[in-house]
N, C-alpha and C. Protein backbone atom coordinates (compact mmCIF):
# COMPACT_ATOMS: atom_id res chain seq x y z
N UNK A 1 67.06 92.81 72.34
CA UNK A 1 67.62 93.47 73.51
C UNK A 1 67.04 92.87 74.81
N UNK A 2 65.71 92.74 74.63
CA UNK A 2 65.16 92.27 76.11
C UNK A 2 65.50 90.53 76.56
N UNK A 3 66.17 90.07 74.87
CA UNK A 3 65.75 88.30 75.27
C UNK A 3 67.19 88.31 76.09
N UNK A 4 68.61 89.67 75.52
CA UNK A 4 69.70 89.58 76.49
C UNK A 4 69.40 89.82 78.18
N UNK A 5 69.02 90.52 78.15
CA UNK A 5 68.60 91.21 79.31
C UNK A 5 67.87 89.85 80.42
N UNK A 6 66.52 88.91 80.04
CA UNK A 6 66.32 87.81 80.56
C UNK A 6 67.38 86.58 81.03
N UNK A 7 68.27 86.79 79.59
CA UNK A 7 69.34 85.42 79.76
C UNK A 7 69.94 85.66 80.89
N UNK A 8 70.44 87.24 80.70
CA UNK A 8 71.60 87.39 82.11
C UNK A 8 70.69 87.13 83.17
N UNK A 9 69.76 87.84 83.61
CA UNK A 9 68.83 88.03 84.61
C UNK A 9 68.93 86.47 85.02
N UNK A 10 68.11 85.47 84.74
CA UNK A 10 68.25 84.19 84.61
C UNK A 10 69.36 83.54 85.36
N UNK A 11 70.24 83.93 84.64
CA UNK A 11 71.92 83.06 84.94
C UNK A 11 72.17 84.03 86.35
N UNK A 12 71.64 85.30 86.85
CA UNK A 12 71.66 85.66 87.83
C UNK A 12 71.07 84.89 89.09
N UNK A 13 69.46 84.66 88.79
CA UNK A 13 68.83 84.05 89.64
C UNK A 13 69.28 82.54 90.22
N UNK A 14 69.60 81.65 88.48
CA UNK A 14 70.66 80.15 89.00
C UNK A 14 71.71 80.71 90.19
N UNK A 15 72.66 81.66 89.90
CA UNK A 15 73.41 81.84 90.71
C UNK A 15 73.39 82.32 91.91
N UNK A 16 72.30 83.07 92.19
CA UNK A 16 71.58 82.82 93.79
C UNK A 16 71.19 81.88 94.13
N UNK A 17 70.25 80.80 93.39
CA UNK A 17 69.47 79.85 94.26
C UNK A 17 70.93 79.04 94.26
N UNK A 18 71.75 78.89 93.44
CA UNK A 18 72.54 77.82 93.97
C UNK A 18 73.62 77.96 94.73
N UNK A 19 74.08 79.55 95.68
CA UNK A 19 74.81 79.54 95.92
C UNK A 19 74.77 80.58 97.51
N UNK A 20 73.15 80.90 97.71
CA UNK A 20 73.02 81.28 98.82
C UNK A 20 72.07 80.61 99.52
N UNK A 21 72.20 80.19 101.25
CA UNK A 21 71.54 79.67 101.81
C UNK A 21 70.07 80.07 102.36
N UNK A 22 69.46 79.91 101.46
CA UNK A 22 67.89 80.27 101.79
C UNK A 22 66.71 79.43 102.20
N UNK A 23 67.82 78.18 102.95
CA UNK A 23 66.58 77.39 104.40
C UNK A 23 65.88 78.43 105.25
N UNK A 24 66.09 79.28 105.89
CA UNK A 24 65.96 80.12 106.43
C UNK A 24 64.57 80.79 106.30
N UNK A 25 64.63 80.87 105.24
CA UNK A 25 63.11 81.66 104.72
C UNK A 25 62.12 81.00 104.03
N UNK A 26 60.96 81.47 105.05
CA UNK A 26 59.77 80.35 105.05
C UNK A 26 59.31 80.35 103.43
N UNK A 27 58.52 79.25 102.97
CA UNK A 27 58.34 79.15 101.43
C UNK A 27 59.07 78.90 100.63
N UNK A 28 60.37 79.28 100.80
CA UNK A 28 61.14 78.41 99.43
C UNK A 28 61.85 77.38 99.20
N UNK A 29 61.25 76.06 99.14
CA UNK A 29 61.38 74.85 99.51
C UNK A 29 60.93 74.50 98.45
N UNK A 30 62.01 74.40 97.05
CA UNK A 30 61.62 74.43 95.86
C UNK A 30 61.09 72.79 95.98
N UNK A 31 62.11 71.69 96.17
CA UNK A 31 62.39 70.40 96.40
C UNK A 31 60.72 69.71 96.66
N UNK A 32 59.75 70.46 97.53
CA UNK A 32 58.61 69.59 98.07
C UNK A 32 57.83 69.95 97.13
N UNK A 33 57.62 71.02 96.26
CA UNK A 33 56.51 70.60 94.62
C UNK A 33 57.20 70.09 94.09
N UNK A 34 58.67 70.27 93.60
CA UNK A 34 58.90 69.27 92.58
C UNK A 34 59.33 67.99 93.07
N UNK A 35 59.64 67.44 94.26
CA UNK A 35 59.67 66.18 94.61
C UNK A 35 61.74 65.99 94.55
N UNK A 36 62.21 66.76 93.87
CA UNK A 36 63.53 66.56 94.05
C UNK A 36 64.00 67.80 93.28
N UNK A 37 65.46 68.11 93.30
CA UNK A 37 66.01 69.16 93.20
C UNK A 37 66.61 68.61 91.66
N UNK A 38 66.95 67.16 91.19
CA UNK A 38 67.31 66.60 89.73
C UNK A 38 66.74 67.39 89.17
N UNK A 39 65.18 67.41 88.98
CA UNK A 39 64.14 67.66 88.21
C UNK A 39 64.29 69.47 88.19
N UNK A 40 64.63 70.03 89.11
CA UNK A 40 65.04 71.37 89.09
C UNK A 40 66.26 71.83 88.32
N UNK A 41 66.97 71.00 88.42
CA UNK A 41 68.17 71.59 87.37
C UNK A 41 68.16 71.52 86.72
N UNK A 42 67.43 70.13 85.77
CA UNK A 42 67.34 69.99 84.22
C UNK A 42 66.44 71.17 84.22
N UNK A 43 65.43 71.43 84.62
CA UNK A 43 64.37 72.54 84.17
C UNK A 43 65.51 73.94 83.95
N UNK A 44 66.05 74.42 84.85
CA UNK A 44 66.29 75.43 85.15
C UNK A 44 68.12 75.51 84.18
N UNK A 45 68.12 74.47 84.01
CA UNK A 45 69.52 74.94 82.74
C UNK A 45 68.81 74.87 81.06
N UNK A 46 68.18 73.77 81.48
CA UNK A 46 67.38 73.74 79.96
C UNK A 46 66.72 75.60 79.44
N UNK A 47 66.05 75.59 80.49
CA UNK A 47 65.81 77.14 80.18
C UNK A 47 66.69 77.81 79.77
N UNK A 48 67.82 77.66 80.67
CA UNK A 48 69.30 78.83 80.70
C UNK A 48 69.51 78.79 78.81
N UNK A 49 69.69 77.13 78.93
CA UNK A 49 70.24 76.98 77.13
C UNK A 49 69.20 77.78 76.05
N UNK A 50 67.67 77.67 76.67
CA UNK A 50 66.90 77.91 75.52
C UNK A 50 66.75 79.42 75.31
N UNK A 51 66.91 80.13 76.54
CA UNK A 51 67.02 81.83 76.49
C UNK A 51 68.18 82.31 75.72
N UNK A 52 69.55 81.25 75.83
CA UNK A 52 70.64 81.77 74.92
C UNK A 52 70.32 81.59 73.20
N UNK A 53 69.49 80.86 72.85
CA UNK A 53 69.39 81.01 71.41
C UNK A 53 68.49 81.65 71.34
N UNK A 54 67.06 82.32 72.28
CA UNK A 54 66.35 83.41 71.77
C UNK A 54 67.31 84.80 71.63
N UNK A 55 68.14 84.67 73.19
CA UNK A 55 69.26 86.01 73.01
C UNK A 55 70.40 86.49 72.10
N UNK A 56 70.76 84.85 71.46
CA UNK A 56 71.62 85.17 70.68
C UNK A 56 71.77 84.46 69.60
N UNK A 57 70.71 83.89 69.14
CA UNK A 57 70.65 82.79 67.96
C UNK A 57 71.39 81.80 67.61
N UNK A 58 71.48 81.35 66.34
CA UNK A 58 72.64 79.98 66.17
C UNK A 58 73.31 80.24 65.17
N UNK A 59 74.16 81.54 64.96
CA UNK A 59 74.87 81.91 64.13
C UNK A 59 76.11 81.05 63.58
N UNK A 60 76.48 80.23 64.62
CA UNK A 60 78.02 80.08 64.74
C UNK A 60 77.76 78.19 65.48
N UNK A 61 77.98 77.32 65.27
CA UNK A 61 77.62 75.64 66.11
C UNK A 61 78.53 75.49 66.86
N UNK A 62 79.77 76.11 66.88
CA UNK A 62 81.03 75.81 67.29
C UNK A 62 80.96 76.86 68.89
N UNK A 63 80.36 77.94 68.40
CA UNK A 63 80.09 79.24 69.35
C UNK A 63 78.87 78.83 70.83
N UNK A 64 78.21 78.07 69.66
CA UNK A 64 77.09 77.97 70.34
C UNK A 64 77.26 76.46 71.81
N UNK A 65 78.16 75.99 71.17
CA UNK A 65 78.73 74.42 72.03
C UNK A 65 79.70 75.11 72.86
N UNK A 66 79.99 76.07 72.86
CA UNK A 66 81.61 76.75 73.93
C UNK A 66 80.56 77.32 75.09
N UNK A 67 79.59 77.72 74.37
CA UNK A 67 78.74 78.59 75.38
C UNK A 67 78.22 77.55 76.15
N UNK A 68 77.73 76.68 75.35
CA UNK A 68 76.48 74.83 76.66
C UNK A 68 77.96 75.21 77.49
N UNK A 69 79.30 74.91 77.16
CA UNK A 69 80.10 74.24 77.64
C UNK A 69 80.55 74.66 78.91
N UNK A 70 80.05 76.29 78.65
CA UNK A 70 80.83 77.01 79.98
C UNK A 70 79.41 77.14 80.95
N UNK A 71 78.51 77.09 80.25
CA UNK A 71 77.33 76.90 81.02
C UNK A 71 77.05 75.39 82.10
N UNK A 72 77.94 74.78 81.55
CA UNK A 72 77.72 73.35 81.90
C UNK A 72 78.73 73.31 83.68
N UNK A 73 80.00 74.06 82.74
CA UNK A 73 81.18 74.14 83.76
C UNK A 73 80.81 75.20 85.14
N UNK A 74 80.12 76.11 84.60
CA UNK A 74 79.59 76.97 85.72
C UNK A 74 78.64 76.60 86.97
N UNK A 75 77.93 75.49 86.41
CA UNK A 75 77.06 74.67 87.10
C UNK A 75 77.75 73.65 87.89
N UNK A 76 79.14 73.34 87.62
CA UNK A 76 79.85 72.15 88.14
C UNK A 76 80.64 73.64 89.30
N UNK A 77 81.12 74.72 88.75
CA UNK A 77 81.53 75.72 90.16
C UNK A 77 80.36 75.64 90.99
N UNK A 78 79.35 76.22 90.22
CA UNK A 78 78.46 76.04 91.77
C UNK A 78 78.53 75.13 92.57
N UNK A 79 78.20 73.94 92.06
CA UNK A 79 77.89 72.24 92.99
C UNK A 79 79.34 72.56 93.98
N UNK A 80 80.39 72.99 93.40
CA UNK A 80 81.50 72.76 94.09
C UNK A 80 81.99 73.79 95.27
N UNK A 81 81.26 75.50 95.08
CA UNK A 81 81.02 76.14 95.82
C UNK A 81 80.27 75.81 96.95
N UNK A 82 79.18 74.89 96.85
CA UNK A 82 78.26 74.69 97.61
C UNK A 82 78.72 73.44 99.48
N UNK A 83 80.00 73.03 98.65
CA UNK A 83 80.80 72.54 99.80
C UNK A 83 81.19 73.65 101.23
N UNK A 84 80.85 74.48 100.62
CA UNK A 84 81.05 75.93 101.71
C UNK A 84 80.02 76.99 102.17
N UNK A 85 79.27 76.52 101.49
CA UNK A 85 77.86 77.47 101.93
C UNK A 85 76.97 76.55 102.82
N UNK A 86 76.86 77.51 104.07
CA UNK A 86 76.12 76.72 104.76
C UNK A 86 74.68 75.91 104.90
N UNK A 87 73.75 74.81 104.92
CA UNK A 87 72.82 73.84 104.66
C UNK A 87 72.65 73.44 103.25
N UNK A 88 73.83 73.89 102.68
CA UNK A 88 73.86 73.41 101.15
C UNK A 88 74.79 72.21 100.77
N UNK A 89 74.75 71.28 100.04
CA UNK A 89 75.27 69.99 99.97
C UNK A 89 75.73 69.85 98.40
N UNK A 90 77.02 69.45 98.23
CA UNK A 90 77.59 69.34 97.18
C UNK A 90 76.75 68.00 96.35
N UNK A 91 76.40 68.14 94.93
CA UNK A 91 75.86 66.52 94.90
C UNK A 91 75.87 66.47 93.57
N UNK A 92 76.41 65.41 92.76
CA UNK A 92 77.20 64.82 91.80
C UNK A 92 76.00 64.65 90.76
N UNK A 93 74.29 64.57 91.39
CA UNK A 93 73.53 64.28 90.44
C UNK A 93 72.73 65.30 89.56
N UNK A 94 73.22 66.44 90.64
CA UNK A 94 72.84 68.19 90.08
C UNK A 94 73.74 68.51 89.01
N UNK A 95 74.75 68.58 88.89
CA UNK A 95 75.80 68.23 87.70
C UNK A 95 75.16 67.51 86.52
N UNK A 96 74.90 66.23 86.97
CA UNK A 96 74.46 65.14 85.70
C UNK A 96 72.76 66.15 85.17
N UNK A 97 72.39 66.51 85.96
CA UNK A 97 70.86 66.83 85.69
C UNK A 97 71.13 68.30 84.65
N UNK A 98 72.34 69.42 85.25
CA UNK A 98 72.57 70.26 84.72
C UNK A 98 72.84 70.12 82.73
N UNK A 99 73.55 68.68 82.74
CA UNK A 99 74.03 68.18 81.72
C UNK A 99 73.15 67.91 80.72
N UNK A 100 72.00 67.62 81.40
CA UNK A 100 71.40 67.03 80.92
C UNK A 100 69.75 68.24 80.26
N UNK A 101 70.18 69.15 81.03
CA UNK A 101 69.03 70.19 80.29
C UNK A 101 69.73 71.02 79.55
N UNK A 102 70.88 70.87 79.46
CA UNK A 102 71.81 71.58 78.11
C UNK A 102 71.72 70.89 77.39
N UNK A 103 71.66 69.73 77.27
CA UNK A 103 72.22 68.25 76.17
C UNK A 103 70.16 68.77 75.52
N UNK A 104 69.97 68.24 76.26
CA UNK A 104 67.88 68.47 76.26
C UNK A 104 67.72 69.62 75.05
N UNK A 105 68.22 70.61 75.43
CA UNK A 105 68.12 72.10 74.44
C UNK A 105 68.60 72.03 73.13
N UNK A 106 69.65 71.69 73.54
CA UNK A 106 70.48 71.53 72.04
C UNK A 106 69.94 70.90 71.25
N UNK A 107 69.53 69.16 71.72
CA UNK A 107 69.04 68.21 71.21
C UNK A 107 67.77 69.04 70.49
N UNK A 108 66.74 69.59 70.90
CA UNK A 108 66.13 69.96 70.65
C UNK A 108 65.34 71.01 69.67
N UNK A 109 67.05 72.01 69.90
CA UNK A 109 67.22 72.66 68.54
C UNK A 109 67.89 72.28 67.45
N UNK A 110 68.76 71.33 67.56
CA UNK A 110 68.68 70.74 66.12
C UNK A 110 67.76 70.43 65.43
N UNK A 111 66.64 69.48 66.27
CA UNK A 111 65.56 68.32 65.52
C UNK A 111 64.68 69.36 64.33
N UNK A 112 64.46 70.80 65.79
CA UNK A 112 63.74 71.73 65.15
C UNK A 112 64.41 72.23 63.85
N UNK A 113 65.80 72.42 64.16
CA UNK A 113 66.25 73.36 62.51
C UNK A 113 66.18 72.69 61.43
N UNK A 114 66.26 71.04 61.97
CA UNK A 114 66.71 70.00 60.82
C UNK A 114 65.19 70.25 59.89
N UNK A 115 63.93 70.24 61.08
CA UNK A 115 62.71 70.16 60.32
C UNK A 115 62.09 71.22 59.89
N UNK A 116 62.81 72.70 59.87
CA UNK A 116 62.66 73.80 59.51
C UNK A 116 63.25 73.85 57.86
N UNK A 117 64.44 73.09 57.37
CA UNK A 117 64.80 73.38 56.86
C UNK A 117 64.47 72.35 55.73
N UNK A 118 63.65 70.88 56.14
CA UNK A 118 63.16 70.35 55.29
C UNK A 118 62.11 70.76 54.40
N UNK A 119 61.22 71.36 55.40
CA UNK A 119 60.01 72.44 55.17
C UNK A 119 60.13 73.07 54.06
């Protein structure tokens, strides 16, 4: 119950930071610890992916790839929302990075099940 409760929460917070303008307010200037915002999206979808199999396991492979998929696509609305929100900049490599911490997760839970199940 609680790992649902995080996922949404989560996919809440992506959807603020990426879709309201918060230059404005001193301190959150994610970009200057991590050195770029790439490195933020893979982090921050990779998570998204890895909270959905604590929330909802890997019952289904087919289920589980519709879900990266719309997760993936949701991340491409944002980038594309962001053409309209003000000091926010549409950018083609937040997409690729998004892609790429879903691809990251997945990848990752296979290797694990494959070697769970050799075990």
């Amino acid at each position: 119950m609680y790992s649902k409760i995080i996922f949404f929460t989560w996919l809440i917070a992506i959807t603020f930071l990426s879709l309201v303008d918060y230059s404005s307010i001193g301190g959150l200037d994610f970009t200057k610890d991590f050195g770029s915002g790439f490195w933020l999206h893979i982090i921050g979808y990779f998570i998204a992916g890895a909270l959905y199999y604590f929330a909802f396991g890997n019952k289904h492979q087919r289920f589980v790839l519709i879900i990266f998929i719309t997760l993936f696509l949701l991340g491409v609305l944002f980038e594309i929302a962001q053409l309209y929100v003000p000091h926010r900049t549409f950018n083609p490599n937040d997409i690729i990075a998004n892609g790429l911490g879903l691809a990251g997760v997945y990848l990752c839970h296979q290797v694990i099940g494959r070697k769970q199940i050799k075990a």
